[in-house]
C-alpha atoms as a PDB file:
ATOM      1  CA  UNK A   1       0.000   0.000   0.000  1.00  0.00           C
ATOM      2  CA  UNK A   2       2.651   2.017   1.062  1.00  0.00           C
ATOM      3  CA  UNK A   3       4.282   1.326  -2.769  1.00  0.00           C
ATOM      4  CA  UNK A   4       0.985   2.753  -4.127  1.00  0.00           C
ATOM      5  CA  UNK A   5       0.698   6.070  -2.122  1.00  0.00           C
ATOM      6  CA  UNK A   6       4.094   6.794  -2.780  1.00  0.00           C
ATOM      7  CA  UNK A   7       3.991   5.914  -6.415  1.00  0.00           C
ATOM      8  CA  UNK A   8       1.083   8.305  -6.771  1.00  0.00           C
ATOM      9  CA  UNK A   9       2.331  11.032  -4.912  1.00  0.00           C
ATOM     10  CA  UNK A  10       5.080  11.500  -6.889  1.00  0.00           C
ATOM     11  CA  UNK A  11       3.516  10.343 -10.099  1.00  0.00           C
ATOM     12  CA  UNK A  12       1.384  13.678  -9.153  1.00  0.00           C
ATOM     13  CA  UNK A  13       3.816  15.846  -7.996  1.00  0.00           C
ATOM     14  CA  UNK A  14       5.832  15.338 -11.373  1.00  0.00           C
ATOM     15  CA  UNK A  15       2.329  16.049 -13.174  1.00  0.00           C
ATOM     16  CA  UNK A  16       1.760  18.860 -10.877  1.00  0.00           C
ATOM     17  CA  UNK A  17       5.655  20.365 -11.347  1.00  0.00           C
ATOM     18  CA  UNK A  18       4.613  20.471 -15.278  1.00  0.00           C
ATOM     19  CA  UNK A  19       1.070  22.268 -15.268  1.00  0.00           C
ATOM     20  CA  UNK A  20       1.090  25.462 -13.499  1.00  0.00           C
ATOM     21  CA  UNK A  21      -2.730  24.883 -13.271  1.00  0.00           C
ATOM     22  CA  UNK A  22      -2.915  21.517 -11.723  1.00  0.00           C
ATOM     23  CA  UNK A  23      -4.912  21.034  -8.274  1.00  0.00           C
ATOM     24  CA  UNK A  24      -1.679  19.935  -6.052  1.00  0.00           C
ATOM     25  CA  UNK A  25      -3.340  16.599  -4.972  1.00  0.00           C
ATOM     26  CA  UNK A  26       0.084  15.766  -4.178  1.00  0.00           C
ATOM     27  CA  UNK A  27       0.211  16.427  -0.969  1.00  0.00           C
ATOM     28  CA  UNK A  28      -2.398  14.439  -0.540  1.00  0.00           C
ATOM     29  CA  UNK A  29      -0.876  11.336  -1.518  1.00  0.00           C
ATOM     30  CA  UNK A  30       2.023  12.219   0.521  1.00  0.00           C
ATOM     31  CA  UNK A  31       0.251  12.882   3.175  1.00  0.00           C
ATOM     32  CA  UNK A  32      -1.536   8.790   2.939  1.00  0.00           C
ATOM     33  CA  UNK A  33       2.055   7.279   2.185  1.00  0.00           C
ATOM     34  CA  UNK A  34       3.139   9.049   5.618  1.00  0.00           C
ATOM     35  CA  UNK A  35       0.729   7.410   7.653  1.00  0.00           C
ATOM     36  CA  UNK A  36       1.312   4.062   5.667  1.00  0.00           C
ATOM     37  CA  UNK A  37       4.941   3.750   6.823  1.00  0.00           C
ATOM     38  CA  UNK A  38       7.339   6.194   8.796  1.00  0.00           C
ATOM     39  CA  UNK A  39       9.328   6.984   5.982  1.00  0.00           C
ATOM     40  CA  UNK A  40       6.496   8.545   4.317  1.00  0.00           C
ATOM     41  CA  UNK A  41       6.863  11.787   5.503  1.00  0.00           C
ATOM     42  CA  UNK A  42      10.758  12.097   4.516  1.00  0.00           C
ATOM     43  CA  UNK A  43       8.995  11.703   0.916  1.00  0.00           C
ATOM     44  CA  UNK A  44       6.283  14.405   1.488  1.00  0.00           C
ATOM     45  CA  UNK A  45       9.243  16.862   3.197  1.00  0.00           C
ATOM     46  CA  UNK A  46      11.590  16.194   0.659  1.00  0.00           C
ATOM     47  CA  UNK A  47       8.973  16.821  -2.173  1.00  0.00           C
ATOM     48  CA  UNK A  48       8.180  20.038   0.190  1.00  0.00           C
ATOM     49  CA  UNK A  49      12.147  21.142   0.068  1.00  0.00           C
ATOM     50  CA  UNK A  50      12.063  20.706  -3.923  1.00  0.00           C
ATOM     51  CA  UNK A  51       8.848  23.316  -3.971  1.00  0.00           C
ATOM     52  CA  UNK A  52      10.982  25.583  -1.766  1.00  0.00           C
ATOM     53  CA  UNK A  53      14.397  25.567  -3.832  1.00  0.00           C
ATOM     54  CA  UNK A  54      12.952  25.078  -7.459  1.00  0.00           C
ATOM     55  CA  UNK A  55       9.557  27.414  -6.946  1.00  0.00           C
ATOM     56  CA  UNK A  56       9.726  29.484  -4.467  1.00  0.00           C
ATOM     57  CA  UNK A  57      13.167  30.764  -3.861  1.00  0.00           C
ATOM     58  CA  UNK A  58      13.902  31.233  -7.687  1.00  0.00           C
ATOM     59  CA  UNK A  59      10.669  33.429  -8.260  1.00  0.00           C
ATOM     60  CA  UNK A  60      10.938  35.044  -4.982  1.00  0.00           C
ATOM     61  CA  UNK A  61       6.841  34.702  -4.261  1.00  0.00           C
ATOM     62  CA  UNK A  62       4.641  31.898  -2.540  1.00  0.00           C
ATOM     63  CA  UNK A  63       1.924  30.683  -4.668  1.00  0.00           C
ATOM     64  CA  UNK A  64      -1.760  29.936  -3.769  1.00  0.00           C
ATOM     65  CA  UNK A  65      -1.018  26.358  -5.138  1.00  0.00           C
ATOM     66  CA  UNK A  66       2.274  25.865  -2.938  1.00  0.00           C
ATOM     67  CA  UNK A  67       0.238  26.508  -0.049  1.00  0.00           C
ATOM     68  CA  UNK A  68      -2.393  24.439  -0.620  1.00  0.00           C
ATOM     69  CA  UNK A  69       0.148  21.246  -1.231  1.00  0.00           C
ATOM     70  CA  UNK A  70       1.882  22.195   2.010  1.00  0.00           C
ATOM     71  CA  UNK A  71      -1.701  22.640   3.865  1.00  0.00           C
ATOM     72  CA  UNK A  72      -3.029  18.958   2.010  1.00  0.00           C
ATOM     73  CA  UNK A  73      -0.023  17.707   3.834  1.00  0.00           C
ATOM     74  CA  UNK A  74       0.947  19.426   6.949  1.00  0.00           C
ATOM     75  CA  UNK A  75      -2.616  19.742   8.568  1.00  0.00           C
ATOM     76  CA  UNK A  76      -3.984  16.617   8.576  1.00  0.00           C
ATOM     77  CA  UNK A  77      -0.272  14.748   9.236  1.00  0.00           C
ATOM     78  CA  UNK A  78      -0.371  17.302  12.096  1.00  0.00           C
ATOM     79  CA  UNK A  79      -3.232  16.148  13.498  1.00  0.00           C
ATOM     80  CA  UNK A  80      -2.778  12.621  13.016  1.00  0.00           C
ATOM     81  CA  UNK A  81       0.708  12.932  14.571  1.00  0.00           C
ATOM     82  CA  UNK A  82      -1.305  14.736  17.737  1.00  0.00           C
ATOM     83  CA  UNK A  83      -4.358  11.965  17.864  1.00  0.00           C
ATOM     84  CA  UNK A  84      -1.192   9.199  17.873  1.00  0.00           C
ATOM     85  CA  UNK A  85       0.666  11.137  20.507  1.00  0.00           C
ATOM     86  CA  UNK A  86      -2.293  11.625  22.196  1.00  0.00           C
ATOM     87  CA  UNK A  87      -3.126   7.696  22.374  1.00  0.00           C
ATOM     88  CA  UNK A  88       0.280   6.357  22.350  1.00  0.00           C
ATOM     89  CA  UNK A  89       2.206   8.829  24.110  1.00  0.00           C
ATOM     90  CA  UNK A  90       5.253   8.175  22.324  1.00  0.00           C
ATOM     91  CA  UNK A  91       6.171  10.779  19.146  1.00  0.00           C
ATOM     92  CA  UNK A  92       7.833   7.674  17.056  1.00  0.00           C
ATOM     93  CA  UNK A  93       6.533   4.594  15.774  1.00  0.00           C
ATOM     94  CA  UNK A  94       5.934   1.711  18.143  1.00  0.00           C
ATOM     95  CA  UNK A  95       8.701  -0.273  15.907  1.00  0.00           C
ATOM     96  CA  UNK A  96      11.144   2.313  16.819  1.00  0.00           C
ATOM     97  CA  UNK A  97      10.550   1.673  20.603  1.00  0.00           C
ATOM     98  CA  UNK A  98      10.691  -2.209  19.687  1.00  0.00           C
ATOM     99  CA  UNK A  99      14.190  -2.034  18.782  1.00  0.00           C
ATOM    100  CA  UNK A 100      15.287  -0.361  21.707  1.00  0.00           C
ATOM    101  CA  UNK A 101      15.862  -1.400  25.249  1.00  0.00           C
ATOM    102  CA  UNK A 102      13.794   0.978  27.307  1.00  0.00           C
ATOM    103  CA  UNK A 103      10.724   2.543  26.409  1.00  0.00           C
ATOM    104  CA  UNK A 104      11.792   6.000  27.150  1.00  0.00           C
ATOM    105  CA  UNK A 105      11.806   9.245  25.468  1.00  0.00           C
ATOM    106  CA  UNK A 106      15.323   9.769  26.643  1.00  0.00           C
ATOM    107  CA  UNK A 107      16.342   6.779  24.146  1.00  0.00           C
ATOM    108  CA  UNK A 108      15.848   9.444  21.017  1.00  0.00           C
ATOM    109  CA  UNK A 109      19.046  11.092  21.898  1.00  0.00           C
ATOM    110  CA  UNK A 110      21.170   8.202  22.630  1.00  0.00           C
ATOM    111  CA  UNK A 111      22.678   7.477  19.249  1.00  0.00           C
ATOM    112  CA  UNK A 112      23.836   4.275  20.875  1.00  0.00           C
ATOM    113  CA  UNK A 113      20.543   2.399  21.291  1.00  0.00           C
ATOM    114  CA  UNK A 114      19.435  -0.290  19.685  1.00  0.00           C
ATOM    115  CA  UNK A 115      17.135   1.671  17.408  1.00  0.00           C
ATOM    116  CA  UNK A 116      19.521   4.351  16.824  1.00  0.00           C
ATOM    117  CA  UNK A 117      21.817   1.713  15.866  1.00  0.00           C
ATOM    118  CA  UNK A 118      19.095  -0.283  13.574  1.00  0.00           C
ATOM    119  CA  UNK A 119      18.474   2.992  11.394  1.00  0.00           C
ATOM    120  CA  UNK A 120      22.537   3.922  11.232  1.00  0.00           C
ATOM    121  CA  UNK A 121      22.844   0.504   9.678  1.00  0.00           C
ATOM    122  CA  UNK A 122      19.974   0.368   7.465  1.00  0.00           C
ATOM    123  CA  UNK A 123      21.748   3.708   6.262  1.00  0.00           C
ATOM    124  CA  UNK A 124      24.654   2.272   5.791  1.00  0.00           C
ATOM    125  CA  UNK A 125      23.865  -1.013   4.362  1.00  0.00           C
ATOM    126  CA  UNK A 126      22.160   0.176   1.244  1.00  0.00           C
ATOM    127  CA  UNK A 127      24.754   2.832   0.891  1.00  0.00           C
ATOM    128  CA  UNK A 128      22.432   6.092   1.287  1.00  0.00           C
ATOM    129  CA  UNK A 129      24.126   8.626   2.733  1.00  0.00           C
ATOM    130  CA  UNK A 130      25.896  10.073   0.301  1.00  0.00           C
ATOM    131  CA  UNK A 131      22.810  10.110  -1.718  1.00  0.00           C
ATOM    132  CA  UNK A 132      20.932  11.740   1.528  1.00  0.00           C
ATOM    133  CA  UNK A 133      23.983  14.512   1.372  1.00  0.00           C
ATOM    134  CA  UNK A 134      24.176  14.959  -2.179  1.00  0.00           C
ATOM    135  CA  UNK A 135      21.316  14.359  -4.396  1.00  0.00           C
ATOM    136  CA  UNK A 136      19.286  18.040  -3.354  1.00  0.00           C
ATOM    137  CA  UNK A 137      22.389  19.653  -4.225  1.00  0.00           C
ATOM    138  CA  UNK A 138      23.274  17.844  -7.653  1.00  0.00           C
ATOM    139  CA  UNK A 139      19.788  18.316  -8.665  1.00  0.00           C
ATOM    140  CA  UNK A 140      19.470  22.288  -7.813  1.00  0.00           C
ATOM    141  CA  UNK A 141      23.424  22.446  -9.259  1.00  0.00           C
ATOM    142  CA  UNK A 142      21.876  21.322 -12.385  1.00  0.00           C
ATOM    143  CA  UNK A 143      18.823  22.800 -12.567  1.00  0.00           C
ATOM    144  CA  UNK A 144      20.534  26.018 -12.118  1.00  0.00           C
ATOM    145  CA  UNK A 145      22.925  25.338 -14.439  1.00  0.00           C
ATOM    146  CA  UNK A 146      20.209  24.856 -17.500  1.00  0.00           C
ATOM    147  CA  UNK A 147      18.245  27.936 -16.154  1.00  0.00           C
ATOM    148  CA  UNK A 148      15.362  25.608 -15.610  1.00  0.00           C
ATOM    149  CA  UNK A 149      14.874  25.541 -11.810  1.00  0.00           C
ATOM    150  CA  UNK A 150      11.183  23.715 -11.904  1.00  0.00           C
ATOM    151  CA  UNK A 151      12.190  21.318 -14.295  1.00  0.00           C
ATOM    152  CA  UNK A 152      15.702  19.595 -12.530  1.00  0.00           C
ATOM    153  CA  UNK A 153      14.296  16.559 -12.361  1.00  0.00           C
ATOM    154  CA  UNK A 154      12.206  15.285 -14.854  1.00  0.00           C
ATOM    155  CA  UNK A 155       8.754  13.629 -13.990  1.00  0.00           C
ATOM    156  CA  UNK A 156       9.803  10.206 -15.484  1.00  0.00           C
ATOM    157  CA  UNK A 157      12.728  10.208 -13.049  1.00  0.00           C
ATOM    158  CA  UNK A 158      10.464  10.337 -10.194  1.00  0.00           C
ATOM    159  CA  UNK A 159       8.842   7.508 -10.933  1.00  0.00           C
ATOM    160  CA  UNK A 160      11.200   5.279 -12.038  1.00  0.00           C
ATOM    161  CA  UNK A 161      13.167   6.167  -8.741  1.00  0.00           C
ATOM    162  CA  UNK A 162       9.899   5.356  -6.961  1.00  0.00           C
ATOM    163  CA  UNK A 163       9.694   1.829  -8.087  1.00  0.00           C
ATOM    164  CA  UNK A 164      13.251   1.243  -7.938  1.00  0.00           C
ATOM    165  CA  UNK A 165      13.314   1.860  -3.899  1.00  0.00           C
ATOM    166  CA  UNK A 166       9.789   0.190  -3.601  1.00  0.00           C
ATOM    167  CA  UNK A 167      11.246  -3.148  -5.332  1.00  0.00           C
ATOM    168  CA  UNK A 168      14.439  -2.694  -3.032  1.00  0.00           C
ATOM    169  CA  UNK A 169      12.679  -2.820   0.060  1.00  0.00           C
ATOM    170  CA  UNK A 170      10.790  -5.536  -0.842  1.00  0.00           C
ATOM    171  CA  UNK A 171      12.594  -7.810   1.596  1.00  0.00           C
ATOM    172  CA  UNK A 172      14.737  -9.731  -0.745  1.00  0.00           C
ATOM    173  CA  UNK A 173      17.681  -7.672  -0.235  1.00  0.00           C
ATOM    174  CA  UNK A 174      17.487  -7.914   4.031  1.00  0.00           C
ATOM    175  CA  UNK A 175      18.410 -11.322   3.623  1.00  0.00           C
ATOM    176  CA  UNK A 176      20.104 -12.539   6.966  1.00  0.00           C
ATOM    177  CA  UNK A 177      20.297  -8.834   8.653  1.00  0.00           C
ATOM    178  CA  UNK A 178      16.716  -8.557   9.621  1.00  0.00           C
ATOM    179  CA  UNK A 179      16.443  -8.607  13.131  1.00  0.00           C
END
């Protein structure tokens, strides 16, 4: 499900990034792939951050369809994150909490813990760091370059990288290092 939301989301956003006219439904999307899985709403910030350094900052002015994507997506993940603090009382995901040794809030600064440790390696297995460093700046650097800030990264890219992670994180590739 998670796969799908995503998928559509940015299947959107690329449509969206195209026609200046377009509802930005986006957000939406985003909005349903956060609450699918955790990781969600790196997708829906990230896709937030491009708006900012392709749309915004280049024309200088804030668009009545910019804030409508970030309002599709920041209110109602706002108040789902406060209805699941609210009943959980605990601002991460139960599996984060799972991987640790004590339930306690003090385990989100101690880079040492067990779930600390868990997302460092799943980092560092599938080799994303660099890419987390790099990739906004390679795409703006090019963007720039071509004096086409909106259009750095085509639509088609978006997708493609969409089912590319989906299909790695399909499990195959966890093998023995699932815990």
């Amino acid at each position: 499900m998670f796969a799908m939301w995503l998928l559509g989301a940015l299947a959107f956003f690329a449509f969206e990034r195209e026609n200046e006219n377009a509802f930005p439904v986006s957000g939406l999307f985003f909005f349903f792939a956060a609450v699918t899985r955790p990781e969600g709403a790196v997708y829906g910030g990230l896709a937030g951050l491009w708006i900012i350094f392709t749309e915004i900052i280049p024309r200088r002015k804030l668009t009545k369809r910019q804030v409508l994507f970030a309002a599709l997506f920041l209110i109602p993940f706002g108040v789902y994150q406060v209805i699941r603090y609210i009943y959980f009382a605990w601002p991460l995901p139960m599996t984060f909490y799972a991987k640790t040794s004590e339930r306690n809030v003090d385990d989100l600064t101690n880079f040492t813990s067990r779930g600390w440790r868990y997302i460092i390696e799943y980092v560092k297995i599938y080799r994303y760091l660099p890419l987390l460093v790099l990739a906004p700046f390679a795409a703006m650097t090019k963007a720039l370059a071509r004096g086409e800030p909106r259009r750095g990264v085509p639509g088609v890219r978006h997708v493609l990288s969409g089912i590319s992670f989906a299909r790695r994180l399909d499990g195959r590739n966890t093998g023995s290092r699932r815990r």
